[in-house]
N, C-alpha and C. Protein backbone atom coordinates (compact mmCIF):
# COMPACT_ATOMS: atom_id res chain seq x y z
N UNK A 1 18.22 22.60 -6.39
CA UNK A 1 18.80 21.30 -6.10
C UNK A 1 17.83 20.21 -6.56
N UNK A 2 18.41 19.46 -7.67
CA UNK A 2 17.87 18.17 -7.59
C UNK A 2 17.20 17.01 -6.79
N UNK A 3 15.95 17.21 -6.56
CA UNK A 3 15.59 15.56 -5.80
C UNK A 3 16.34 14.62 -6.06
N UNK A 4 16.22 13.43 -5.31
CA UNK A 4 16.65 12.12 -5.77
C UNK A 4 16.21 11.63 -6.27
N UNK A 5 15.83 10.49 -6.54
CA UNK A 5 15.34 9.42 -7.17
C UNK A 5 15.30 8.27 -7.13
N UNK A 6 14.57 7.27 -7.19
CA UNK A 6 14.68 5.76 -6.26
C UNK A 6 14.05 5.32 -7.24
N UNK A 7 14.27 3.77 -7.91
CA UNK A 7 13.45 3.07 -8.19
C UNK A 7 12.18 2.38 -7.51
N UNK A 8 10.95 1.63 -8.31
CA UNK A 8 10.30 1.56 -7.71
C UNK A 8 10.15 0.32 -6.87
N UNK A 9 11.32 -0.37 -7.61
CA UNK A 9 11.72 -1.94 -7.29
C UNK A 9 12.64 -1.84 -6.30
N UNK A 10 13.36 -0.78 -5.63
CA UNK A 10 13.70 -0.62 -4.21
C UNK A 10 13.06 -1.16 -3.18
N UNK A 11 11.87 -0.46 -3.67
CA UNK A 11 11.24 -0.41 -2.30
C UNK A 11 10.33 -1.80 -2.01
N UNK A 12 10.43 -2.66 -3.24
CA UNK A 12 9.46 -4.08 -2.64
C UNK A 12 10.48 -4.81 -1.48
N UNK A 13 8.56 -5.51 -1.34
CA UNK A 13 8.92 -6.08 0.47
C UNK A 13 7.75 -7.00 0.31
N UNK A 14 8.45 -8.29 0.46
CA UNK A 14 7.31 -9.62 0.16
C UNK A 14 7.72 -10.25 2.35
N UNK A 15 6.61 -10.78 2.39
CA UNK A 15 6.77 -11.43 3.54
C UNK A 15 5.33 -12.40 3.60
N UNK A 16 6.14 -14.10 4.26
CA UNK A 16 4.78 -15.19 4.24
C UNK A 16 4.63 -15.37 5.87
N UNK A 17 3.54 -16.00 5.47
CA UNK A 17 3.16 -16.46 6.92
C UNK A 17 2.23 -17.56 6.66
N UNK A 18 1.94 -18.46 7.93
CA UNK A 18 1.64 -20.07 7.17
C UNK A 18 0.28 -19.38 8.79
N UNK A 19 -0.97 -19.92 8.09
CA UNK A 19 -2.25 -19.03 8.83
C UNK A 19 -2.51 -19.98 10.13
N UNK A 20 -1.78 -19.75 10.72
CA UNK A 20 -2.34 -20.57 12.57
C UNK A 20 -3.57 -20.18 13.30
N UNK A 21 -4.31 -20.96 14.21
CA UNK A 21 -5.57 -20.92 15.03
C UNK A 21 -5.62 -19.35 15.63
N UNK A 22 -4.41 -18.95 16.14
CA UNK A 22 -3.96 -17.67 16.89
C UNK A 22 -4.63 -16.29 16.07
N UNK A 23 -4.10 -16.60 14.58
CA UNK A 23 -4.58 -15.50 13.71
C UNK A 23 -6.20 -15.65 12.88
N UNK A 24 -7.18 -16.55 13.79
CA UNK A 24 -8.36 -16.72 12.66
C UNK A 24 -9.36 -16.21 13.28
N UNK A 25 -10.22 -16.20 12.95
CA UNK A 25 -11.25 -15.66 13.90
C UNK A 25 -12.14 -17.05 14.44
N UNK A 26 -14.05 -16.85 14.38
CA UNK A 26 -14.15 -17.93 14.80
C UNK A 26 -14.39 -18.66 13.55
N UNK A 27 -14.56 -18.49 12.78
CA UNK A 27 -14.93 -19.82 11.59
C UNK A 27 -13.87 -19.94 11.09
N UNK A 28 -12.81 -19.57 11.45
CA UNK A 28 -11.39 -20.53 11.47
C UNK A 28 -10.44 -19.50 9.81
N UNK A 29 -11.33 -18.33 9.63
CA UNK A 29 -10.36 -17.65 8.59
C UNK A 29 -9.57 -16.79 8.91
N UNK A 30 -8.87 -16.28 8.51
CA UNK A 30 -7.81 -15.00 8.69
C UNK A 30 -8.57 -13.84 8.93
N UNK A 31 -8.56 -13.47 10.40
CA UNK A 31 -9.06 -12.14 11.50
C UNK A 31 -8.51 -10.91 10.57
N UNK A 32 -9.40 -10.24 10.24
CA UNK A 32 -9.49 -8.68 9.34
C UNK A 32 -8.33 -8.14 9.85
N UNK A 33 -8.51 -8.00 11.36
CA UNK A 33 -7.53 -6.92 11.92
C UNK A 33 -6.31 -7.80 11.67
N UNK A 34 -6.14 -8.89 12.16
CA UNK A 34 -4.80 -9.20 11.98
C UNK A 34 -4.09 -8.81 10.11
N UNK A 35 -4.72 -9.19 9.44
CA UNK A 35 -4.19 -8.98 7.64
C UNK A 35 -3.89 -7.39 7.97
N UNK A 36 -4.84 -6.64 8.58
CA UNK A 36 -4.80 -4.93 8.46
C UNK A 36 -3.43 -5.02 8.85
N UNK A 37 -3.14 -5.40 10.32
CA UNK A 37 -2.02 -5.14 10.81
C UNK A 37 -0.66 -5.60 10.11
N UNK A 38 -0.77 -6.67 9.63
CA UNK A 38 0.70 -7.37 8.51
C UNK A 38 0.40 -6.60 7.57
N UNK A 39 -0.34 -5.68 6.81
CA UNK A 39 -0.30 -5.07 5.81
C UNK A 39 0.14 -3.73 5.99
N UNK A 40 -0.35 -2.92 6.99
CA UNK A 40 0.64 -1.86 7.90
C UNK A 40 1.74 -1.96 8.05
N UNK A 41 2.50 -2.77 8.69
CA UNK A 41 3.69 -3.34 9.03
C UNK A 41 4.50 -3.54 7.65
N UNK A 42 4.18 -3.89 7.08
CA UNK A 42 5.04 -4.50 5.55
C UNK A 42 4.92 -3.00 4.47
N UNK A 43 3.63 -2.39 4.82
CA UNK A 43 3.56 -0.94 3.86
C UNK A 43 4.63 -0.16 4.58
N UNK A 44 5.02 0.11 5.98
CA UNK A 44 5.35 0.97 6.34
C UNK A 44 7.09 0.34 6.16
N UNK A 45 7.41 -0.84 6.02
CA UNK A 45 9.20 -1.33 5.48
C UNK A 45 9.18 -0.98 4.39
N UNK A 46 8.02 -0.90 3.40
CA UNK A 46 8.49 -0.36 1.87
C UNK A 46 8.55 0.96 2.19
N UNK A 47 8.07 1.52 2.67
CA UNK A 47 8.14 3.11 2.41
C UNK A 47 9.07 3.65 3.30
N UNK A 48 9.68 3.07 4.22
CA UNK A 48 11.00 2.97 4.76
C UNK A 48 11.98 2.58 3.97
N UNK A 49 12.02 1.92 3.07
CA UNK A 49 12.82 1.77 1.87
C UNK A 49 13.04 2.89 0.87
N UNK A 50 11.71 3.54 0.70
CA UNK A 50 12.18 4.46 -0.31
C UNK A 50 12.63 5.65 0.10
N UNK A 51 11.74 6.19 1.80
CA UNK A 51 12.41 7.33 2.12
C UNK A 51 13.70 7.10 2.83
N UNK A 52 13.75 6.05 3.17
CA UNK A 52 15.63 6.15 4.18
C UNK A 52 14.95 6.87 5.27
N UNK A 53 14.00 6.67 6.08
CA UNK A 53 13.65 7.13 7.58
C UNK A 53 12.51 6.55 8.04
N UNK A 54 12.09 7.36 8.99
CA UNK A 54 10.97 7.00 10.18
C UNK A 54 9.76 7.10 8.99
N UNK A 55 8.52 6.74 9.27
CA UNK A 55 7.55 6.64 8.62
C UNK A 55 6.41 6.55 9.25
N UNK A 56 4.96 7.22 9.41
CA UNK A 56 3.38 7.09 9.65
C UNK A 56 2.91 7.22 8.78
N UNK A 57 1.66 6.21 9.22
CA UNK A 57 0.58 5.56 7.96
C UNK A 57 -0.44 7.08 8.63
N UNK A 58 -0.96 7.49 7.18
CA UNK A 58 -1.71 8.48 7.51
C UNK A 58 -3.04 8.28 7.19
N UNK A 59 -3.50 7.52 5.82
CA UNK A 59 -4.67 6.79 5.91
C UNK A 59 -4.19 5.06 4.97
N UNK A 60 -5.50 4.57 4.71
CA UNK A 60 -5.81 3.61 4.09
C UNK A 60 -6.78 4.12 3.88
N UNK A 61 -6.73 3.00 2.38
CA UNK A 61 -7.93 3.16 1.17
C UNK A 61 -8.60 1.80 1.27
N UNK A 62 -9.78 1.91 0.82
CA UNK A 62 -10.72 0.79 1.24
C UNK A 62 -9.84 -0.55 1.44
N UNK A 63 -10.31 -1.48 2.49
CA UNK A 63 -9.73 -3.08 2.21
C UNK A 63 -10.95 -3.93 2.14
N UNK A 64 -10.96 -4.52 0.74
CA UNK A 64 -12.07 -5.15 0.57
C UNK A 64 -11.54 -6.85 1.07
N UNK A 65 -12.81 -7.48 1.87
CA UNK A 65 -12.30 -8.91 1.69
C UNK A 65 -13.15 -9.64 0.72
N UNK A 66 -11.92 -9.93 -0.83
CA UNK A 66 -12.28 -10.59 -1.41
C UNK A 66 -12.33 -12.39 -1.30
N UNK A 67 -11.55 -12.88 -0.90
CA UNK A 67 -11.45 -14.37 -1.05
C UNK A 67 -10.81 -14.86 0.63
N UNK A 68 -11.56 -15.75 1.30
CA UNK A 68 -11.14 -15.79 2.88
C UNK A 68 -10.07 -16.80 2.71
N UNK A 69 -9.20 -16.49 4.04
CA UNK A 69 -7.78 -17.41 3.74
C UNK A 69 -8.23 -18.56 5.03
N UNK A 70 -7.56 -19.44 4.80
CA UNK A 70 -8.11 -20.50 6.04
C UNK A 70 -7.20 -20.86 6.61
N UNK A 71 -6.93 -21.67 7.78
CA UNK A 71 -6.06 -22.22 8.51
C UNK A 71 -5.07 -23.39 7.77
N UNK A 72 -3.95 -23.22 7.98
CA UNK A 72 -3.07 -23.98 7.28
C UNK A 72 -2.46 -23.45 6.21
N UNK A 73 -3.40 -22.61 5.42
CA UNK A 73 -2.49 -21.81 3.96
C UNK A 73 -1.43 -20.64 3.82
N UNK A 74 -0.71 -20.63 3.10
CA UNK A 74 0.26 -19.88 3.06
C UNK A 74 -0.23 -18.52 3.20
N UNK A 75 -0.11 -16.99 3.50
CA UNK A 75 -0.13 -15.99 2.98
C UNK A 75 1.32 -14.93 2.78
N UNK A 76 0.95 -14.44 1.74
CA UNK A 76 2.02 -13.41 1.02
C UNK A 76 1.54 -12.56 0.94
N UNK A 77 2.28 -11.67 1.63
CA UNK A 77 1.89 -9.90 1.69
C UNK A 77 3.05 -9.72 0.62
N UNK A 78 2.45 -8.79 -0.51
CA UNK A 78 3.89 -7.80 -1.32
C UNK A 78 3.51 -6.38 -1.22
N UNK A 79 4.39 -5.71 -0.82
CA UNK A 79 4.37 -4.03 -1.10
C UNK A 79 5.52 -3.22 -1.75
N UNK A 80 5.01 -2.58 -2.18
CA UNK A 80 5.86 -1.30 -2.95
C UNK A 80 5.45 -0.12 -3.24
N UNK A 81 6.18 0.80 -2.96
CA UNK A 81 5.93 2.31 -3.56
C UNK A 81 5.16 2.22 -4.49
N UNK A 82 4.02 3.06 -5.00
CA UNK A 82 3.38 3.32 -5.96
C UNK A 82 3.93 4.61 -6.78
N UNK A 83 3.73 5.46 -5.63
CA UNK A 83 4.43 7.05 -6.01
C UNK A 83 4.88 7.89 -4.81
N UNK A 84 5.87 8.48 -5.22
CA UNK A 84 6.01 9.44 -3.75
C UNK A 84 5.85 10.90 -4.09
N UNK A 85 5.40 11.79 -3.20
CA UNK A 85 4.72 12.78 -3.37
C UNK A 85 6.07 13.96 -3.01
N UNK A 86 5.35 15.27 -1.94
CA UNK A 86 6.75 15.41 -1.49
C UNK A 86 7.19 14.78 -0.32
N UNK A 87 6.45 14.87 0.21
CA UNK A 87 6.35 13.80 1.82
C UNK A 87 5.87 12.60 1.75
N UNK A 88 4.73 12.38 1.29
CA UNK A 88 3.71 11.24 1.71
C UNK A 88 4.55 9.98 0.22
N UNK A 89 4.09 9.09 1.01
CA UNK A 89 4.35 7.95 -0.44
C UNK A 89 2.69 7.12 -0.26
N UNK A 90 2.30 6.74 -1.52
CA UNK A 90 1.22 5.64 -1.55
C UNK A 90 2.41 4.16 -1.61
N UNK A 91 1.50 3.46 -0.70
CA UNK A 91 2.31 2.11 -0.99
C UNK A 91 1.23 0.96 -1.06
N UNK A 92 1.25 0.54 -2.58
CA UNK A 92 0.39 -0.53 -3.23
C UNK A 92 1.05 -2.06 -2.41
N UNK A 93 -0.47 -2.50 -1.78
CA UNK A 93 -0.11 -4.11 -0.55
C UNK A 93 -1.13 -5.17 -1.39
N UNK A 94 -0.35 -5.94 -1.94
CA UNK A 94 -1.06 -7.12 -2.47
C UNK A 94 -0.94 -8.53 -1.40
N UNK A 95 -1.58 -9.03 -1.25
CA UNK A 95 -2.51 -9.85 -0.47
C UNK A 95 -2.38 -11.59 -1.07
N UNK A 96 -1.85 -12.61 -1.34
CA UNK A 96 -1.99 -13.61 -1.81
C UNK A 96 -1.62 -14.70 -0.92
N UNK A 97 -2.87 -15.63 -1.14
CA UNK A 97 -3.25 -16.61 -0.62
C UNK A 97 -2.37 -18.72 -0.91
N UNK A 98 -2.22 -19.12 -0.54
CA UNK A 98 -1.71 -20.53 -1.06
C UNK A 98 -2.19 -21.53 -0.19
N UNK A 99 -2.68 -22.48 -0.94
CA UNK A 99 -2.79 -24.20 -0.62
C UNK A 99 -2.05 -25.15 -0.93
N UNK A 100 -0.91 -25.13 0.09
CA UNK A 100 0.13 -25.70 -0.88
C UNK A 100 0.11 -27.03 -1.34
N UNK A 101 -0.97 -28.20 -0.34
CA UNK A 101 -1.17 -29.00 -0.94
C UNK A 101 -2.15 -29.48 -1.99
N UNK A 102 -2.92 -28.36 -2.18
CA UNK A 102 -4.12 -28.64 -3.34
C UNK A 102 -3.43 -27.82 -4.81
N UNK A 103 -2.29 -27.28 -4.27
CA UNK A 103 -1.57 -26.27 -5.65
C UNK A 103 -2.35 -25.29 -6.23
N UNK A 104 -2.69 -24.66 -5.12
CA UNK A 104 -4.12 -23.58 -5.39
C UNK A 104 -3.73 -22.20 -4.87
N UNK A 105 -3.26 -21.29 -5.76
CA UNK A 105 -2.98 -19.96 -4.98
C UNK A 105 -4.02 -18.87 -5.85
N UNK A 106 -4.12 -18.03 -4.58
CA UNK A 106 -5.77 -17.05 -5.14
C UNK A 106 -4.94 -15.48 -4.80
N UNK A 107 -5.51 -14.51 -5.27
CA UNK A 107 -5.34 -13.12 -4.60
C UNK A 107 -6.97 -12.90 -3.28
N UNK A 108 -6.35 -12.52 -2.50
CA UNK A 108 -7.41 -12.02 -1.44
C UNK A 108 -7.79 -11.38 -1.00
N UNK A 109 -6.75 -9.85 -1.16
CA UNK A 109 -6.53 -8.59 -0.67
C UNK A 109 -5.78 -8.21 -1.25
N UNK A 110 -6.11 -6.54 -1.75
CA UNK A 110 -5.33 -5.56 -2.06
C UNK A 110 -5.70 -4.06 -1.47
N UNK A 111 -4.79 -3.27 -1.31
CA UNK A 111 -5.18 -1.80 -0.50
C UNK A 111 -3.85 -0.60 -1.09
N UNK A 112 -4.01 0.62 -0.89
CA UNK A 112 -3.40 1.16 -0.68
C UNK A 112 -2.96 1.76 0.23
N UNK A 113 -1.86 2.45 0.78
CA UNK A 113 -1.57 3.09 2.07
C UNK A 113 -0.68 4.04 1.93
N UNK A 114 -1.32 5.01 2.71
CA UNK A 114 -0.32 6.37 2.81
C UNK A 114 0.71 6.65 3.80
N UNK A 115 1.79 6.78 3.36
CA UNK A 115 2.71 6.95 4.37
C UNK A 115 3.48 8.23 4.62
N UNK A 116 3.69 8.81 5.67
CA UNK A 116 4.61 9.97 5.78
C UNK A 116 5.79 10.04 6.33
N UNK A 117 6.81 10.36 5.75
CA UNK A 117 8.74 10.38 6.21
C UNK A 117 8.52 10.98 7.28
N UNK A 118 8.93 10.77 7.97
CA UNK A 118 8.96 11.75 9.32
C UNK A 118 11.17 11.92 9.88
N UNK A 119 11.13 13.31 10.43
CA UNK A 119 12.52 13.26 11.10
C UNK A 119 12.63 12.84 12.23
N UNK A 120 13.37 13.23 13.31
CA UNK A 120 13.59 12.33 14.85
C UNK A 120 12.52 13.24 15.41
N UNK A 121 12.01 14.38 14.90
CA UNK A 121 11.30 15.68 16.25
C UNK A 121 9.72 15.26 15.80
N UNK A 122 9.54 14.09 14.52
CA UNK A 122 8.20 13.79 13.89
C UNK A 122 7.84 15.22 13.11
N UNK A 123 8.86 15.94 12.21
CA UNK A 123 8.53 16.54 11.42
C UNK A 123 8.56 15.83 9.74
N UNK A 124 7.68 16.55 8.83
CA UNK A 124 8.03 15.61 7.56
C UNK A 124 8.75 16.06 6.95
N UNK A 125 9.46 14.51 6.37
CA UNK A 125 10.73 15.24 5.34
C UNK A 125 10.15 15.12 4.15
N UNK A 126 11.12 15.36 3.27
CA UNK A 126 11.18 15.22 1.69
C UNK A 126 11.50 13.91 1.64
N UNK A 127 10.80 13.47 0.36
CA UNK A 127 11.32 12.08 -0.18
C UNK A 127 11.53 11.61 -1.28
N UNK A 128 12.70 10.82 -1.51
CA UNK A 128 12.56 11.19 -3.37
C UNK A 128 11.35 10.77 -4.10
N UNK A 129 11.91 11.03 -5.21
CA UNK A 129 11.03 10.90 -6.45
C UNK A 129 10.64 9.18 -6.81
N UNK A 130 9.86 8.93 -7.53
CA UNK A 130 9.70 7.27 -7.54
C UNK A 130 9.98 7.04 -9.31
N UNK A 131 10.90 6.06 -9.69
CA UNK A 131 10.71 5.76 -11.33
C UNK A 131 10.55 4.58 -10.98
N UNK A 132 8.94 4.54 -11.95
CA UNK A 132 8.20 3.25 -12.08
C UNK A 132 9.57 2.51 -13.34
N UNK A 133 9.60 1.38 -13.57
CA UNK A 133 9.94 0.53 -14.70
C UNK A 133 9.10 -0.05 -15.34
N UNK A 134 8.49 -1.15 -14.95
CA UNK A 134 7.59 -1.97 -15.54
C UNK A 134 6.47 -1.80 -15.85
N UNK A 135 5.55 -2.30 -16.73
CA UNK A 135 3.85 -2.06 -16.93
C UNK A 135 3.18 -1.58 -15.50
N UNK A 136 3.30 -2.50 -14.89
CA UNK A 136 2.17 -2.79 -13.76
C UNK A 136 2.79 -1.17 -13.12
N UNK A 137 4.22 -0.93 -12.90
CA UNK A 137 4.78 0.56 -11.77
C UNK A 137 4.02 1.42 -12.68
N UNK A 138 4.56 1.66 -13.82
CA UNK A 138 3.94 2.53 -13.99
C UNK A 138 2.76 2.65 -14.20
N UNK A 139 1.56 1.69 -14.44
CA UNK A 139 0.15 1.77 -14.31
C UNK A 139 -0.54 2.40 -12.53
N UNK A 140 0.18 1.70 -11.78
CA UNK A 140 -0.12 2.15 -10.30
C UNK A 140 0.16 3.49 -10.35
N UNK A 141 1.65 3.82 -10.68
CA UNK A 141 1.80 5.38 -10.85
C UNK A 141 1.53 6.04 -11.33
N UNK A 142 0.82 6.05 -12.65
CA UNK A 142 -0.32 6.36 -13.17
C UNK A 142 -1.79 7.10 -12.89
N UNK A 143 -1.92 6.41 -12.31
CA UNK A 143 -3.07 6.07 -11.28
C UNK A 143 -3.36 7.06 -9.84
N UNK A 144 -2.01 6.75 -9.06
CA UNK A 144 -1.93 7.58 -7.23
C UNK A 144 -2.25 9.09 -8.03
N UNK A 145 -2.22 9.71 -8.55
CA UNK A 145 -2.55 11.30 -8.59
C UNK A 145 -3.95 11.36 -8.30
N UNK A 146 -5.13 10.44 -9.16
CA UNK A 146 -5.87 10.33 -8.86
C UNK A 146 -6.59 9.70 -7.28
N UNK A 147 -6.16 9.00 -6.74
CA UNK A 147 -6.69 7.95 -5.98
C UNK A 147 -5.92 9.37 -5.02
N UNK A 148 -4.83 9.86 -4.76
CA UNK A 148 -4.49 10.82 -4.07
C UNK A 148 -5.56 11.76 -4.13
N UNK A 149 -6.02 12.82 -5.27
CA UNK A 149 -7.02 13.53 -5.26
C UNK A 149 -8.17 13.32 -4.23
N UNK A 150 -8.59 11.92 -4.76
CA UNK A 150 -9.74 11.23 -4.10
C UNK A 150 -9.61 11.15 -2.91
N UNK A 151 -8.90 10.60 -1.99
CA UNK A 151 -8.20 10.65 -0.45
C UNK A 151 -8.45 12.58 -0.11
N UNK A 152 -7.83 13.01 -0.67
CA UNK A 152 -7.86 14.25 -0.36
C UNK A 152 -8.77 15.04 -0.26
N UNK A 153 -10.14 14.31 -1.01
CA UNK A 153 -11.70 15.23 -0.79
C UNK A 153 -12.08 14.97 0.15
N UNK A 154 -11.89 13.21 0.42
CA UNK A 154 -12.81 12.26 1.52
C UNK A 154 -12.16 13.02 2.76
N UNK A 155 -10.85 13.80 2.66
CA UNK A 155 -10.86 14.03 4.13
C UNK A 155 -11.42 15.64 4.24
N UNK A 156 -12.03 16.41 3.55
CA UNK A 156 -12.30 17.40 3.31
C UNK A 156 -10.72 18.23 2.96
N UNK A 157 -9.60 17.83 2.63
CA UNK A 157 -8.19 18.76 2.65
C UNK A 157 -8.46 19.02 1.04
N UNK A 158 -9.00 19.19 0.45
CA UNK A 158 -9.47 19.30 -1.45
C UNK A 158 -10.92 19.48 -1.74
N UNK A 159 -10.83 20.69 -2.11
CA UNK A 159 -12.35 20.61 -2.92
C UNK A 159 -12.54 20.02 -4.21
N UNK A 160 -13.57 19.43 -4.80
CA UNK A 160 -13.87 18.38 -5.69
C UNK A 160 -13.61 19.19 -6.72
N UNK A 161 -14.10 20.65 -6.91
CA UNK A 161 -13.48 21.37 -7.91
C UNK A 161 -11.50 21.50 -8.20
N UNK A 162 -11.29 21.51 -7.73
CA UNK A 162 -9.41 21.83 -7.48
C UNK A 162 -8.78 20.44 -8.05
N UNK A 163 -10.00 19.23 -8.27
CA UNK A 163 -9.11 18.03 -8.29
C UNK A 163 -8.79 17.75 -10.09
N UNK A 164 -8.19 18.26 -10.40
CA UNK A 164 -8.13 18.41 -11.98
C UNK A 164 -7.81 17.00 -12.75
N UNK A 165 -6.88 16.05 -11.75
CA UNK A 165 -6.64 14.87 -12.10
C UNK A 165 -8.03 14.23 -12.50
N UNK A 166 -8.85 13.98 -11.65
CA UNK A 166 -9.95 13.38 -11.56
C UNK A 166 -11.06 13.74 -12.70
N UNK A 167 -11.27 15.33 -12.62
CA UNK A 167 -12.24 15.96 -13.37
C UNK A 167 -11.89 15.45 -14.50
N UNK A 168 -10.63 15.51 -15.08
CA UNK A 168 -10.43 15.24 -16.06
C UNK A 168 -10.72 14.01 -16.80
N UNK A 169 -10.84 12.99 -16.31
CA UNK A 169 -11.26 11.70 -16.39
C UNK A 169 -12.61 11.88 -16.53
N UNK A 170 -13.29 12.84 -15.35
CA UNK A 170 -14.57 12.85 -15.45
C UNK A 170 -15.59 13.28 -16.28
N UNK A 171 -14.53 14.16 -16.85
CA UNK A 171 -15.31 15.63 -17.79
C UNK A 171 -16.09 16.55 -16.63
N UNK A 172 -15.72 16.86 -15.85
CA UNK A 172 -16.41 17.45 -14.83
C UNK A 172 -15.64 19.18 -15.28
């Protein structure tokens, strides 16, 4: 039987938020945990998009803070499927920043996140297949075999030898 198949443009999921006192820390920028948490939240509606069910984040991949957001500016979370595996999906979370009155928008954050389909008993399902379209899908998709590999040593579930994606890049 045939998998399915989903585009990869299904599964985007943009959401703003205008940065209030509530969400900053003390020097008045956007609190780590809070971005972690809207970036969870928004990874786990895309990947609810592509599998059609329940969904757990199983890890994240580094979140670097590149550029601090401040009080008053816009932020835009975008996510989308990168690739889906048989269970797990990576879902690529871009991070962008706005001043709407200085006409100044920056990137600030980007991460990846793993997600798993789950059924009603929290067993995992199957999920379809992902077709990238554009440059950028398929460059990300491109890409998750590796960054998957990599996830997969850091948790000890892969030995560094077995990761052929990687080696290969590496000449290892």
């Amino acid at each position: 039987m045939e998998r399915i198949k989903k585009f990869a443009r299904e599964s985007k999921v943009s959401k703003s938020e205008i940065l209030l006192p509530n969400d900053t820390n003390m020097i008045n920028t956007l609190m780590g945990g809070r971005l972690m948490h809207w970036m969870d939240v928004i990874g786990a509606i895309s990947a609810q998009k592509h599998s059609n069910s329940l969904v757990v984040t199983v890890s994240v991949d580094n979140i670097s803070f590149r550029n601090p957001i401040h009080i008053g500016q816009v932020v835009t979370l975008q996510a989308q499927v990168s690739r889906a595996f048989n269970t797990s999906m990576e879902v690529y979370i871009k991070v962008v920043a706005e001043d709407i009155p200085k006409n100044v928008k920056f990137e600030s954050n980007s991460a990846f996140f793993t997600f798993v389909a789950i059924n009603n008993e929290f067993k995992p399902l199957k999920v379809p297949d992902l077709i990238p379209e554009t440059e950028e899908e398929i460059e990300l998709f491109n890409g998750a075999l590796r960054r998957r590999e990599l996830r997969l040593i850091l948790a000890n579930r892969m030995k560094p030898g077995d990761a052929s994606e990687l080696n290969s890049i590496l000449k290892i």
